[in-house]
N, C-alpha and C. Protein backbone atom coordinates (compact mmCIF):
# COMPACT_ATOMS: atom_id res chain seq x y z
N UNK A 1 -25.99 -82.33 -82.72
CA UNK A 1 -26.57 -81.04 -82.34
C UNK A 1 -25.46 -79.98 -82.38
N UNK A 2 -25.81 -78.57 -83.06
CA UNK A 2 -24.95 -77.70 -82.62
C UNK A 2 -24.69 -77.20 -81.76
N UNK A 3 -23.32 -76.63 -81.33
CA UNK A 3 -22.77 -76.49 -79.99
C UNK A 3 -23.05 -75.52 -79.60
N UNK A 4 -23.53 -74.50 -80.45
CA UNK A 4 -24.12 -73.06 -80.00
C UNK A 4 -25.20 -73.32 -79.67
N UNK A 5 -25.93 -74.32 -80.28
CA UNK A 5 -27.73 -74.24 -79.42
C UNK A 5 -27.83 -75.06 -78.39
N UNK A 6 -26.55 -76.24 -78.21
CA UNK A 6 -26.67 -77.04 -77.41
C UNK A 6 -26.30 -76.27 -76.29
N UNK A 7 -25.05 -75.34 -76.08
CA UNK A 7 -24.59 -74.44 -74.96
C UNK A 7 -24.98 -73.12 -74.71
N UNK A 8 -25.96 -73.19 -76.01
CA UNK A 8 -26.26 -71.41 -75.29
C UNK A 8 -27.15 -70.75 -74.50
N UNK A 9 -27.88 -71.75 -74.43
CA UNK A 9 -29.00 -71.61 -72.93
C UNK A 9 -28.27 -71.62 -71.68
N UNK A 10 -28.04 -72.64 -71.35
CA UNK A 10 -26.54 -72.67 -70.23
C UNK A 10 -25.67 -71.47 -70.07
N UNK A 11 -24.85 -71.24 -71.39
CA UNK A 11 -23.91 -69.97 -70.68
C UNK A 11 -24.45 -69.12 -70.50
N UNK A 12 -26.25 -68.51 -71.03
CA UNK A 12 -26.87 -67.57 -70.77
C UNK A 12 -26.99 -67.36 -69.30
N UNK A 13 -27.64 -68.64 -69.03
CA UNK A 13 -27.88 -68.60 -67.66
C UNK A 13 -26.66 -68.74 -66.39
N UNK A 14 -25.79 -69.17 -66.75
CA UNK A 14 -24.34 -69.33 -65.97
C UNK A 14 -23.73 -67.72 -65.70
N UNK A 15 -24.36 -67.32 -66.75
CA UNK A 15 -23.29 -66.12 -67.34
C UNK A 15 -24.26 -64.78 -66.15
N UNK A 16 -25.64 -65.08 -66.56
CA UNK A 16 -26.57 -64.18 -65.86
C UNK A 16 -26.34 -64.15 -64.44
N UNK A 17 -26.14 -65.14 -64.23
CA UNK A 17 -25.87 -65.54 -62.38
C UNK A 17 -24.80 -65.21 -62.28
N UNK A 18 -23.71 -65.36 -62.76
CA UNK A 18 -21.83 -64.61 -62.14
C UNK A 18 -21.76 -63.33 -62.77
N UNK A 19 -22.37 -62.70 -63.29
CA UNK A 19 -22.03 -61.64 -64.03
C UNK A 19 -22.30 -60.50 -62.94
N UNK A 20 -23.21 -60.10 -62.45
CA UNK A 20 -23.54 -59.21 -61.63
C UNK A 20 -22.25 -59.24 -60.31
N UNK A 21 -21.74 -60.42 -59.69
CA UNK A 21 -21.11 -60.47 -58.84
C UNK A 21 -19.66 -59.96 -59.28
N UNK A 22 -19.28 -60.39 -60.71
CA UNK A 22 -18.28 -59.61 -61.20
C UNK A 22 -18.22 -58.30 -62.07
N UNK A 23 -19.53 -57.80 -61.80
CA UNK A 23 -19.58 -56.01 -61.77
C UNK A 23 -19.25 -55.90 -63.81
N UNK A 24 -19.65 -57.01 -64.39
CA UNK A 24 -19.63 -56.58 -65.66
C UNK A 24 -21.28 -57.25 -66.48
N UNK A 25 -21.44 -56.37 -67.89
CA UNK A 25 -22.81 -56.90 -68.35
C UNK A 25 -22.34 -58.46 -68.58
N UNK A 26 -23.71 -59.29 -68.48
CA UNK A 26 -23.77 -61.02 -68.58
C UNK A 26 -23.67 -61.11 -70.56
N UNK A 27 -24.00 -60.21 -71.31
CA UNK A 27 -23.41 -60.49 -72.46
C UNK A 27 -22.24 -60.49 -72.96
N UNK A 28 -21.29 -59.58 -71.93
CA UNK A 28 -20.04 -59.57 -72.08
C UNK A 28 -19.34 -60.92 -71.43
N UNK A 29 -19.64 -61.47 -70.42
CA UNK A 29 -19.06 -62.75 -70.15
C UNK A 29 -19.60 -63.78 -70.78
N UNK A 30 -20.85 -63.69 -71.49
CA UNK A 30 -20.92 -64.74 -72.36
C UNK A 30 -20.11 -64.84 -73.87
N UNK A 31 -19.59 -63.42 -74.05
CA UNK A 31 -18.83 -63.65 -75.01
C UNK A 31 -17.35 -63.39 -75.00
N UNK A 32 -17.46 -63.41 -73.81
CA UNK A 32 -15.36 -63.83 -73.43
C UNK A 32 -15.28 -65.63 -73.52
N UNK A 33 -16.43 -66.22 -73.06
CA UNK A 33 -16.59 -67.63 -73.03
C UNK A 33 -16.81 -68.28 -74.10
N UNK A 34 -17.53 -67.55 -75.01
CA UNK A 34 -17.35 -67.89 -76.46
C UNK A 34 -16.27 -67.83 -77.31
N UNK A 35 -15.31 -66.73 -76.97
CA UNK A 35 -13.96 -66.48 -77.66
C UNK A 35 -12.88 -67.46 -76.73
N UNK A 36 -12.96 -67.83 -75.52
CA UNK A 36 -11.99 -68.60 -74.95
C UNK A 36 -12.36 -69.86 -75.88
N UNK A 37 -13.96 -70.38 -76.16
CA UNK A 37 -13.76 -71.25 -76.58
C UNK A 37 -13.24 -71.53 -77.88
N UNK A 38 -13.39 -70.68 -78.79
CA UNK A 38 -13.08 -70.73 -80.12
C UNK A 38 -11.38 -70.62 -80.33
N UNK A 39 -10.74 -69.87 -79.04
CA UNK A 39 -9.32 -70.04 -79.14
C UNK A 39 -8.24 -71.66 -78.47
N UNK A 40 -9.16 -72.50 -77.72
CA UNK A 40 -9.07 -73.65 -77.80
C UNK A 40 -7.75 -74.27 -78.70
N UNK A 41 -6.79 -74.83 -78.39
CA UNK A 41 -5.96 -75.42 -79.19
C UNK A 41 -6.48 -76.64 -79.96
N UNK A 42 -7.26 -77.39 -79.35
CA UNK A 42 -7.75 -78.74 -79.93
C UNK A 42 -7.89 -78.90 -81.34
N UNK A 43 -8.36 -79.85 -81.84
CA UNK A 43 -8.69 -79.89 -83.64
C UNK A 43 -10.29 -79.90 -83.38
N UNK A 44 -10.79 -80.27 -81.95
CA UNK A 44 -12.19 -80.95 -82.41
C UNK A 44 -12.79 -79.00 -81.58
N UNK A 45 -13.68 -78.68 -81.99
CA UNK A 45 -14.01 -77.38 -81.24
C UNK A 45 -14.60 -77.92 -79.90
N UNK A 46 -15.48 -79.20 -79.83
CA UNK A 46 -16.24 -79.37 -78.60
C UNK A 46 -15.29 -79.94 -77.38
N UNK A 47 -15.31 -79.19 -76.49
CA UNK A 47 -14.43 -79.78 -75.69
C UNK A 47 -14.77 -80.66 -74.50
N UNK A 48 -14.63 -81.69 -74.45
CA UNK A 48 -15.18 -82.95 -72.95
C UNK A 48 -15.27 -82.89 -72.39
N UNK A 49 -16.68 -83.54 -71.92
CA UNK A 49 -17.25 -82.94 -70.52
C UNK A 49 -18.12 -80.69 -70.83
N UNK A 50 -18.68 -81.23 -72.27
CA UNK A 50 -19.17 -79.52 -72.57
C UNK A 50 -19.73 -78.77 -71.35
N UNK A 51 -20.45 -78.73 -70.56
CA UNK A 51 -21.65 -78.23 -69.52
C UNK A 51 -20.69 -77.80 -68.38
N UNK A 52 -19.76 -79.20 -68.19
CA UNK A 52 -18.71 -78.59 -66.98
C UNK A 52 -17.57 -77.60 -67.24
N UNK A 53 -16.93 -77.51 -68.57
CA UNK A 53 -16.27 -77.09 -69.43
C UNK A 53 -16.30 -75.81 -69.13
N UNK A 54 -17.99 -75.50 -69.47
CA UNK A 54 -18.02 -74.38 -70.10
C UNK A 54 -18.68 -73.49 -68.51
N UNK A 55 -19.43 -74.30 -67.43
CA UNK A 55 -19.26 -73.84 -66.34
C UNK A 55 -17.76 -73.45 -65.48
N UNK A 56 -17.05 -74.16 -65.83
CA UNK A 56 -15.72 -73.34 -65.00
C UNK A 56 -14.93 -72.50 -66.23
N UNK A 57 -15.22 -71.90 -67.32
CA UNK A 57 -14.63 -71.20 -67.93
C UNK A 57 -15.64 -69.45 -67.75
N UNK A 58 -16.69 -69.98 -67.62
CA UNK A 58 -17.65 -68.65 -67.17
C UNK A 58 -17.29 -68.35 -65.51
N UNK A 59 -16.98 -68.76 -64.68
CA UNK A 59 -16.60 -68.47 -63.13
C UNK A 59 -14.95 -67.90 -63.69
N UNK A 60 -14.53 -68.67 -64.08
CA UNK A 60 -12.72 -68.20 -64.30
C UNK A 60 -12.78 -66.72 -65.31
N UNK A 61 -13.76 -66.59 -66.32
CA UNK A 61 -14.11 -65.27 -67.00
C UNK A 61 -14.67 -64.20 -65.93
N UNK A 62 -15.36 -64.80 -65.00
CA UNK A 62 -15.73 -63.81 -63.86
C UNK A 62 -14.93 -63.13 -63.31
N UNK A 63 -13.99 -64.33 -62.53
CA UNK A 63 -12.64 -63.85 -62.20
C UNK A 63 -12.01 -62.85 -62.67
N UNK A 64 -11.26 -63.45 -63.86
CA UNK A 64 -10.61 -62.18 -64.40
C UNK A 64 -11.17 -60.59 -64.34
N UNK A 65 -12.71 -60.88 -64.60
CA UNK A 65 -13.03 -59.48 -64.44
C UNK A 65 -13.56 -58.80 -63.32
N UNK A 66 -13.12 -59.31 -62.07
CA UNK A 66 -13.56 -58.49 -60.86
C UNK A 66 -11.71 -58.63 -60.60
N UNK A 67 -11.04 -58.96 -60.86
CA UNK A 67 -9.64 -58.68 -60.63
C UNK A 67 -9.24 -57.71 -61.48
N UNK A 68 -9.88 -57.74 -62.83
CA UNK A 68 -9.42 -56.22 -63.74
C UNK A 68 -9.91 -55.19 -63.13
N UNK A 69 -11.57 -55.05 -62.64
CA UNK A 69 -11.97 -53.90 -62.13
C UNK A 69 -11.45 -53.53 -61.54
N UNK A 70 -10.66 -53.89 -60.55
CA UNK A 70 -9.54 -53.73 -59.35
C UNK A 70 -8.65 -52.88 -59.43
N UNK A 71 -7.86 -53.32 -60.47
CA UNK A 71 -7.06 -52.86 -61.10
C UNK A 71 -7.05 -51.40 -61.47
N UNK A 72 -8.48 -51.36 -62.84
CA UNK A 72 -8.32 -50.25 -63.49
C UNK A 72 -9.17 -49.30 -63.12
N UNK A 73 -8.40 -48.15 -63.66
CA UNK A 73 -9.22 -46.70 -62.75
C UNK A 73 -9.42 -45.93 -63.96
N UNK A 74 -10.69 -45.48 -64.25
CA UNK A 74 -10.91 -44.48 -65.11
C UNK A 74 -9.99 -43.14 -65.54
N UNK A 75 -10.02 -43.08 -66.44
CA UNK A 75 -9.50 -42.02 -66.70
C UNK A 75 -9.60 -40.58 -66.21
N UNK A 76 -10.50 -40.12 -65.71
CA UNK A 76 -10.71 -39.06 -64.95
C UNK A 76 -10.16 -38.86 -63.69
N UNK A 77 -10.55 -40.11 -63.58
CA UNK A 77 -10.10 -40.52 -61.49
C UNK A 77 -8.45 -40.06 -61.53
N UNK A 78 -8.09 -39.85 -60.23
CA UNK A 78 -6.84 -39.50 -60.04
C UNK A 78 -6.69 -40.50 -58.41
N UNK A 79 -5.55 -41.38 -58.44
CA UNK A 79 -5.18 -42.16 -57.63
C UNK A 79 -5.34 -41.02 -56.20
N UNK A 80 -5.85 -42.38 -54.78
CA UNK A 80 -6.39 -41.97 -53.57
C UNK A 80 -5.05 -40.63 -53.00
N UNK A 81 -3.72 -40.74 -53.64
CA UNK A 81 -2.63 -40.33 -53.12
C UNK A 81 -2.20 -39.00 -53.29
N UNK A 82 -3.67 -38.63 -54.36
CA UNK A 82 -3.24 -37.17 -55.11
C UNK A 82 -2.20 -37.57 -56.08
N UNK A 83 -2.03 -36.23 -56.95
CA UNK A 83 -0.84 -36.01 -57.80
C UNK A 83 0.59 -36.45 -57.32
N UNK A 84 0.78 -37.70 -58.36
CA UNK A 84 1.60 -38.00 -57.66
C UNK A 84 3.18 -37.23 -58.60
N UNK A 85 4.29 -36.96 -57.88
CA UNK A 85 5.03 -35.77 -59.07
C UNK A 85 6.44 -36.68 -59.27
N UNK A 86 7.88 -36.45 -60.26
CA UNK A 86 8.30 -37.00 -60.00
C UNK A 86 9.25 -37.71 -59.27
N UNK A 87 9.04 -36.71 -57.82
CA UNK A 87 10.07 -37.50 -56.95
C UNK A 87 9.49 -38.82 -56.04
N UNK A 88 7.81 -38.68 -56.20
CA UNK A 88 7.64 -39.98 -55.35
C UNK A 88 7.69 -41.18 -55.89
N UNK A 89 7.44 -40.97 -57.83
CA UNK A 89 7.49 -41.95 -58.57
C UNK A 89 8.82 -42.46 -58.90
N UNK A 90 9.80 -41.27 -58.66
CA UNK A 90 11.28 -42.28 -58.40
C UNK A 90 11.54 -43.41 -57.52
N UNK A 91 11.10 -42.55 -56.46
CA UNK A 91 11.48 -43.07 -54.92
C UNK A 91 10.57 -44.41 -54.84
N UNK A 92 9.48 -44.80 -55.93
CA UNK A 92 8.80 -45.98 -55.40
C UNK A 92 9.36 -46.79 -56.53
N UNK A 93 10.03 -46.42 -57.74
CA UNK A 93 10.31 -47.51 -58.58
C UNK A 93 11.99 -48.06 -57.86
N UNK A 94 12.16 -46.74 -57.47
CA UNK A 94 13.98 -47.58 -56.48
C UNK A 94 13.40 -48.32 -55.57
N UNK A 95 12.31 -48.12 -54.52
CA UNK A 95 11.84 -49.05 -53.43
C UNK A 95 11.77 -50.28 -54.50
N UNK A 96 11.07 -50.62 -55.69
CA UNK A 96 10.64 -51.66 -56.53
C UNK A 96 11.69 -52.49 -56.78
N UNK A 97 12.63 -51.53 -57.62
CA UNK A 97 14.29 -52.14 -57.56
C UNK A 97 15.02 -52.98 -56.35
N UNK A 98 14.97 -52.01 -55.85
CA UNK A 98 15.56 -52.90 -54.10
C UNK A 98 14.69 -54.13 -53.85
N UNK A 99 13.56 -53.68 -53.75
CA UNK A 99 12.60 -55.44 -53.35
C UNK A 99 13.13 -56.49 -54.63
N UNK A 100 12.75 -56.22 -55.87
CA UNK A 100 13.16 -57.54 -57.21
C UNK A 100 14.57 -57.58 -56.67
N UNK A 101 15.32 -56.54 -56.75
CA UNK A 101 16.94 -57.27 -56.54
C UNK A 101 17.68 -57.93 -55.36
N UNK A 102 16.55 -57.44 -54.40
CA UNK A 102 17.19 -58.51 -52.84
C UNK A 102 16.09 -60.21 -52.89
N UNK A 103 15.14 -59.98 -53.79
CA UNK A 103 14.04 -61.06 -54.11
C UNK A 103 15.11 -61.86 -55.06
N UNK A 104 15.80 -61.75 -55.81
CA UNK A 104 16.33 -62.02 -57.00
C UNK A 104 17.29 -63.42 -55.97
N UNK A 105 18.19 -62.55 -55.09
CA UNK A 105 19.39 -62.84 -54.09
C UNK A 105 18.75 -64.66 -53.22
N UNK A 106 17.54 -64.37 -52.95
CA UNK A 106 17.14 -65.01 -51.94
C UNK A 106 17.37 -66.81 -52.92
N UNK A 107 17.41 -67.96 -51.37
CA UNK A 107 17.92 -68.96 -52.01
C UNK A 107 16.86 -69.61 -52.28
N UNK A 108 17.12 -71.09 -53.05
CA UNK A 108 16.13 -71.94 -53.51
C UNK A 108 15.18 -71.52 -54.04
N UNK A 109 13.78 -72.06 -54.13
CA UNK A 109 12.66 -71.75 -54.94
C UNK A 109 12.52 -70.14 -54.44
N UNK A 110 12.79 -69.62 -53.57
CA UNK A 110 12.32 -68.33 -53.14
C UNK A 110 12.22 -67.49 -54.68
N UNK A 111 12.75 -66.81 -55.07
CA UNK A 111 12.99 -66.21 -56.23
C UNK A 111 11.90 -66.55 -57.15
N UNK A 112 11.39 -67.83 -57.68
CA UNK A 112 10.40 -68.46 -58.46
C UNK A 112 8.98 -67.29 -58.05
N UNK A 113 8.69 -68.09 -56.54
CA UNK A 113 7.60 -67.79 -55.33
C UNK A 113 7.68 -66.26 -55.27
N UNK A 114 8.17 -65.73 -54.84
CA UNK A 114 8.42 -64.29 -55.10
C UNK A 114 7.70 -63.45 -55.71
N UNK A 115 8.85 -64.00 -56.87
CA UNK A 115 8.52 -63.10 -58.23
C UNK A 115 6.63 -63.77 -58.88
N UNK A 116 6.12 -64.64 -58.41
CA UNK A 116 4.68 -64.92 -59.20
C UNK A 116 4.11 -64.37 -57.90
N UNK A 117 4.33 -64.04 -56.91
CA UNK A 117 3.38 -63.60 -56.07
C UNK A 117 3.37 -61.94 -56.12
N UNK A 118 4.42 -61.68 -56.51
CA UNK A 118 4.26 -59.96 -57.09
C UNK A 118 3.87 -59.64 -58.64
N UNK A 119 3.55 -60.84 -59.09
CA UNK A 119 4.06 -60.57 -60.49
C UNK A 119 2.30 -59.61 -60.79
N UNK A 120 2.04 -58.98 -62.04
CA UNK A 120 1.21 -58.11 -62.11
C UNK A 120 0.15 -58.75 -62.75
N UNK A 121 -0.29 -60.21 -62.81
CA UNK A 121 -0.97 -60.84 -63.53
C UNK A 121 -1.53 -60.89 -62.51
N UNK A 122 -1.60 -60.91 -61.16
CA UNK A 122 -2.64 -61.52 -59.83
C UNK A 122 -3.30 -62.88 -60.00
N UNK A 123 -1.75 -64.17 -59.46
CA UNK A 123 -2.14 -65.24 -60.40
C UNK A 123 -2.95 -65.66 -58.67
N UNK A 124 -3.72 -66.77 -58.65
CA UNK A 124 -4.32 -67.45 -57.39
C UNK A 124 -3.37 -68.44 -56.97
N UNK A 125 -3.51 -68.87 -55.68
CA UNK A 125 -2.19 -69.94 -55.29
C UNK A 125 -2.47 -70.88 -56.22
N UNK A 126 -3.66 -71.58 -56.69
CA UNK A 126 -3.71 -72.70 -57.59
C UNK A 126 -2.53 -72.20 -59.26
N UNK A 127 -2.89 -71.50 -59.57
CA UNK A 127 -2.40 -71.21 -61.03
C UNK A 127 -0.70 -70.69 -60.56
N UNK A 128 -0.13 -70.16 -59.17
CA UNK A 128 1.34 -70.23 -59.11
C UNK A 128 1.74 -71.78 -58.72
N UNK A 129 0.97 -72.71 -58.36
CA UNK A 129 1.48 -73.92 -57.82
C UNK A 129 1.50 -74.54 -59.10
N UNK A 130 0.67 -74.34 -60.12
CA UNK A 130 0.75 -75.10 -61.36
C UNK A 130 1.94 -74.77 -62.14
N UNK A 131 1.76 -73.26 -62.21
CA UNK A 131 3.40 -72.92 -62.45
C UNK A 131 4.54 -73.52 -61.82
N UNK A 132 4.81 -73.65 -60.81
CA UNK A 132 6.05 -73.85 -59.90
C UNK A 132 6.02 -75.04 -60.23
N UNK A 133 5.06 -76.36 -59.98
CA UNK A 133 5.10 -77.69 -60.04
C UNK A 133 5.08 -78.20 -58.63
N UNK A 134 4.48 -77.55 -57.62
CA UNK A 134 4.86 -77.96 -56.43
C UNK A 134 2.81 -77.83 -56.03
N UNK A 135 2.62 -78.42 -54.29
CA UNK A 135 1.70 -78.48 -54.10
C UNK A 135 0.79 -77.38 -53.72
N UNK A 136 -0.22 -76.98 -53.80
CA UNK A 136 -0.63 -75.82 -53.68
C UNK A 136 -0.72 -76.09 -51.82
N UNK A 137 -1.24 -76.68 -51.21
CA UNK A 137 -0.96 -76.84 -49.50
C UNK A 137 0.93 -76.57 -48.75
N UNK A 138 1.70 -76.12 -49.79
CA UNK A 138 2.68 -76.58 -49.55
C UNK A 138 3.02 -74.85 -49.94
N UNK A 139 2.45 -74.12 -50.66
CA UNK A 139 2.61 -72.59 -50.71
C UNK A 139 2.67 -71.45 -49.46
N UNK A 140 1.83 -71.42 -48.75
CA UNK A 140 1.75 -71.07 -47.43
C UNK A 140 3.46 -71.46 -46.88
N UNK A 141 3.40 -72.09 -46.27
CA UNK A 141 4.37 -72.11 -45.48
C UNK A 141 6.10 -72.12 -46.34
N UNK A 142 6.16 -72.39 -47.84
CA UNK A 142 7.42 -71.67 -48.49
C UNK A 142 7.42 -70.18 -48.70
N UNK A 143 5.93 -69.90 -48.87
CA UNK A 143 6.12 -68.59 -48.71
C UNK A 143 6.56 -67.65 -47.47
N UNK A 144 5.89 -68.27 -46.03
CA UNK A 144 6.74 -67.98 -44.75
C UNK A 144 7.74 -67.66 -44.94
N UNK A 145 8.61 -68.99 -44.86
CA UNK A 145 10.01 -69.17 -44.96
C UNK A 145 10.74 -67.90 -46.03
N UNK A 146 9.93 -67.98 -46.96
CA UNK A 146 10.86 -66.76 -47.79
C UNK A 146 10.89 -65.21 -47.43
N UNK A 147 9.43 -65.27 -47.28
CA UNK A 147 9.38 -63.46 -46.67
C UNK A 147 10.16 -63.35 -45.24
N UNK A 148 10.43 -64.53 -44.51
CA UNK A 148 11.51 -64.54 -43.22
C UNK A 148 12.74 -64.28 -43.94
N UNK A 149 13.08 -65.24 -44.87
CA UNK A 149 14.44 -64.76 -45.35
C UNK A 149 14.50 -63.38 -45.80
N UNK A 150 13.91 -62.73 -46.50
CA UNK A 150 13.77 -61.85 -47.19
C UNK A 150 13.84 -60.36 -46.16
N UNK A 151 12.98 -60.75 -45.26
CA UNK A 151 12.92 -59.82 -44.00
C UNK A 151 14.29 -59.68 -43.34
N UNK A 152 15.22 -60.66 -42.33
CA UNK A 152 15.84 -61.31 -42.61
C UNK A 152 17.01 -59.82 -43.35
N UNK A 153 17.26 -60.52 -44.69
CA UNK A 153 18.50 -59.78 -45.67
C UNK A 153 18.08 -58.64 -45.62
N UNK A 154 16.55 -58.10 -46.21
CA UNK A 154 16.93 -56.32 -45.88
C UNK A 154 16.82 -55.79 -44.63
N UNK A 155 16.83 -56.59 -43.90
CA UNK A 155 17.10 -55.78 -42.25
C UNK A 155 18.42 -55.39 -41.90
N UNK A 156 19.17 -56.82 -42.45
CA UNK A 156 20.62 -56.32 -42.45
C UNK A 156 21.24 -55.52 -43.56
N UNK A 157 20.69 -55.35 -44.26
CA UNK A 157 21.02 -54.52 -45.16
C UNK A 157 20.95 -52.98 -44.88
N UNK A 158 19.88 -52.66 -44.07
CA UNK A 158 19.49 -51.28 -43.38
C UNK A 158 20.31 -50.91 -42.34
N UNK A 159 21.16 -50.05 -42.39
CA UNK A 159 21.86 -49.27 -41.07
C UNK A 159 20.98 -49.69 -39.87
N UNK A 160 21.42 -50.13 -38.82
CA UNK A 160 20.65 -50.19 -37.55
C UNK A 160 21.03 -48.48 -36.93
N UNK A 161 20.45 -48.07 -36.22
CA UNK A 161 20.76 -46.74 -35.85
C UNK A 161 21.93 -46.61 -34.70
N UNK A 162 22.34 -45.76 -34.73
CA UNK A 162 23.52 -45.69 -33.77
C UNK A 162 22.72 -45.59 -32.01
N UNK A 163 23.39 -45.99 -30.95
CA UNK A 163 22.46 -45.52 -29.74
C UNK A 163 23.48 -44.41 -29.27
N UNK A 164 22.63 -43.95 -28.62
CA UNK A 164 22.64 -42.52 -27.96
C UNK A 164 23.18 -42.75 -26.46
N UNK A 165 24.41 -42.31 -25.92
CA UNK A 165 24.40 -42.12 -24.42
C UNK A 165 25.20 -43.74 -24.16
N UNK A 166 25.20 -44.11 -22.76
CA UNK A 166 25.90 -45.28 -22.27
C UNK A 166 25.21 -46.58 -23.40
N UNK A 167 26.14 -47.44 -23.21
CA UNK A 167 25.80 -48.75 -23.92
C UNK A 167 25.75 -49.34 -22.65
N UNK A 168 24.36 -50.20 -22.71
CA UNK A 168 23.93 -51.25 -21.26
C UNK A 168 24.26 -53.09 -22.14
C-alpha cells in the first residue's frame, strides 16, 4: 500500500486536532510532517512503527509552532517597551556579554547547561539532556547548582556599596 494513502487519513486527522492548539492552519502541519518525512535520512522512506512515527512528529511540528508564534512579532507591531533607541540596545547586548562571559567562567558541565538553556532554539529539558548525555531528572537540580554558582560570581563581581555612618 502507498504511504500517502496509507497515512493520510491519520495525519489529517492528527493534524486537525493539534493544529488549532498550536494557533496554525491543520494543512500547514500536515505538510511540515510530510516534508520532515521526506527529509528522513533512511534509504527506505517508510519509517517503523508508521502511525506512531508519524503521531509524535505531528505533536513535535505543533510544538515548534506555538514556540515560533512566541517568538515572532509582526511587522507592524512594535515591542511592549516602545522604541527601543541605541543606548538601551547597547546596554542590553553588554548585559548579554557579561552573562555568556561570566557563564563561559563557571566550572564543570555548567557552561554546556547554560549556554542550551539560553540558547535561542528554546530546546525542552528532554532535547538539552539528549544533547548533554546526562539524565533528564538530573537537569533540575545541575541547573540549581549552576545558577548558585553563577549568582554566586556576579555578586562578587558587583561593588557591594560602601555603608554610610558607624560600622556595627
Amino acid at each position: 500500500m502507498d504511504l500517502v494513502t496509507e497515512l493520510g487519513p491519520l495525519l489529517s486527522a492528527e493534524a486537525a486536532a493539534e493544529a488549532p492548539a498550536a494557533g496554525i492552519d491543520p494543512a500547514d502541519l500536515e505538510q511540515a510532517v510530510w516534508l520532515r518525512l521526506l527529509e528522513r535520512d533512511t534509504a527506505a522512506a517508510r519509517p517503523p512503527e508508521a502511525a506512531r512515527w508519524l503521531r509524535r512528529a505531528v505533536r513535535a511540528e505543533a510544538r515548534r509552532a506555538r514556540r515560533r508564534a512566541l517568538r515572532e512579532v509582526p511587522y507592524g507591531d512594535r515591542p511592549a517597551g516602545g522604541d527601543r533607541g541605541p543606548e538601551p540596545s547597547a546596554l542590553a547586548g553588554e548585559e548579554e556579554r557579561v552573562l555568556r562571559s561570566a557563564v563561559a567562567r563557571l566550572p564543570g558541565r555548567c557552561p554546556e547547561l547554560l549556554d542550551a538553556l539560553l540558547s535561542p532554539r528554546d530546546l525542552t529539558y528532554r532535547e538539552i539532556a539528549g544533547e548533554l548525555g546526562i539524565s533528564q531528572g538530573s537537569l533540575g537540580p545541575v541547573r540549581s547548582r549552576c545558577l548558585g554558582c553563577l549568582r554566586r560570581m556576579l555578586a562578587a563581581e558587583v561593588a557591594a556599596p560602601e555603608r554610610r555612618g558607624k560600622e556595627r
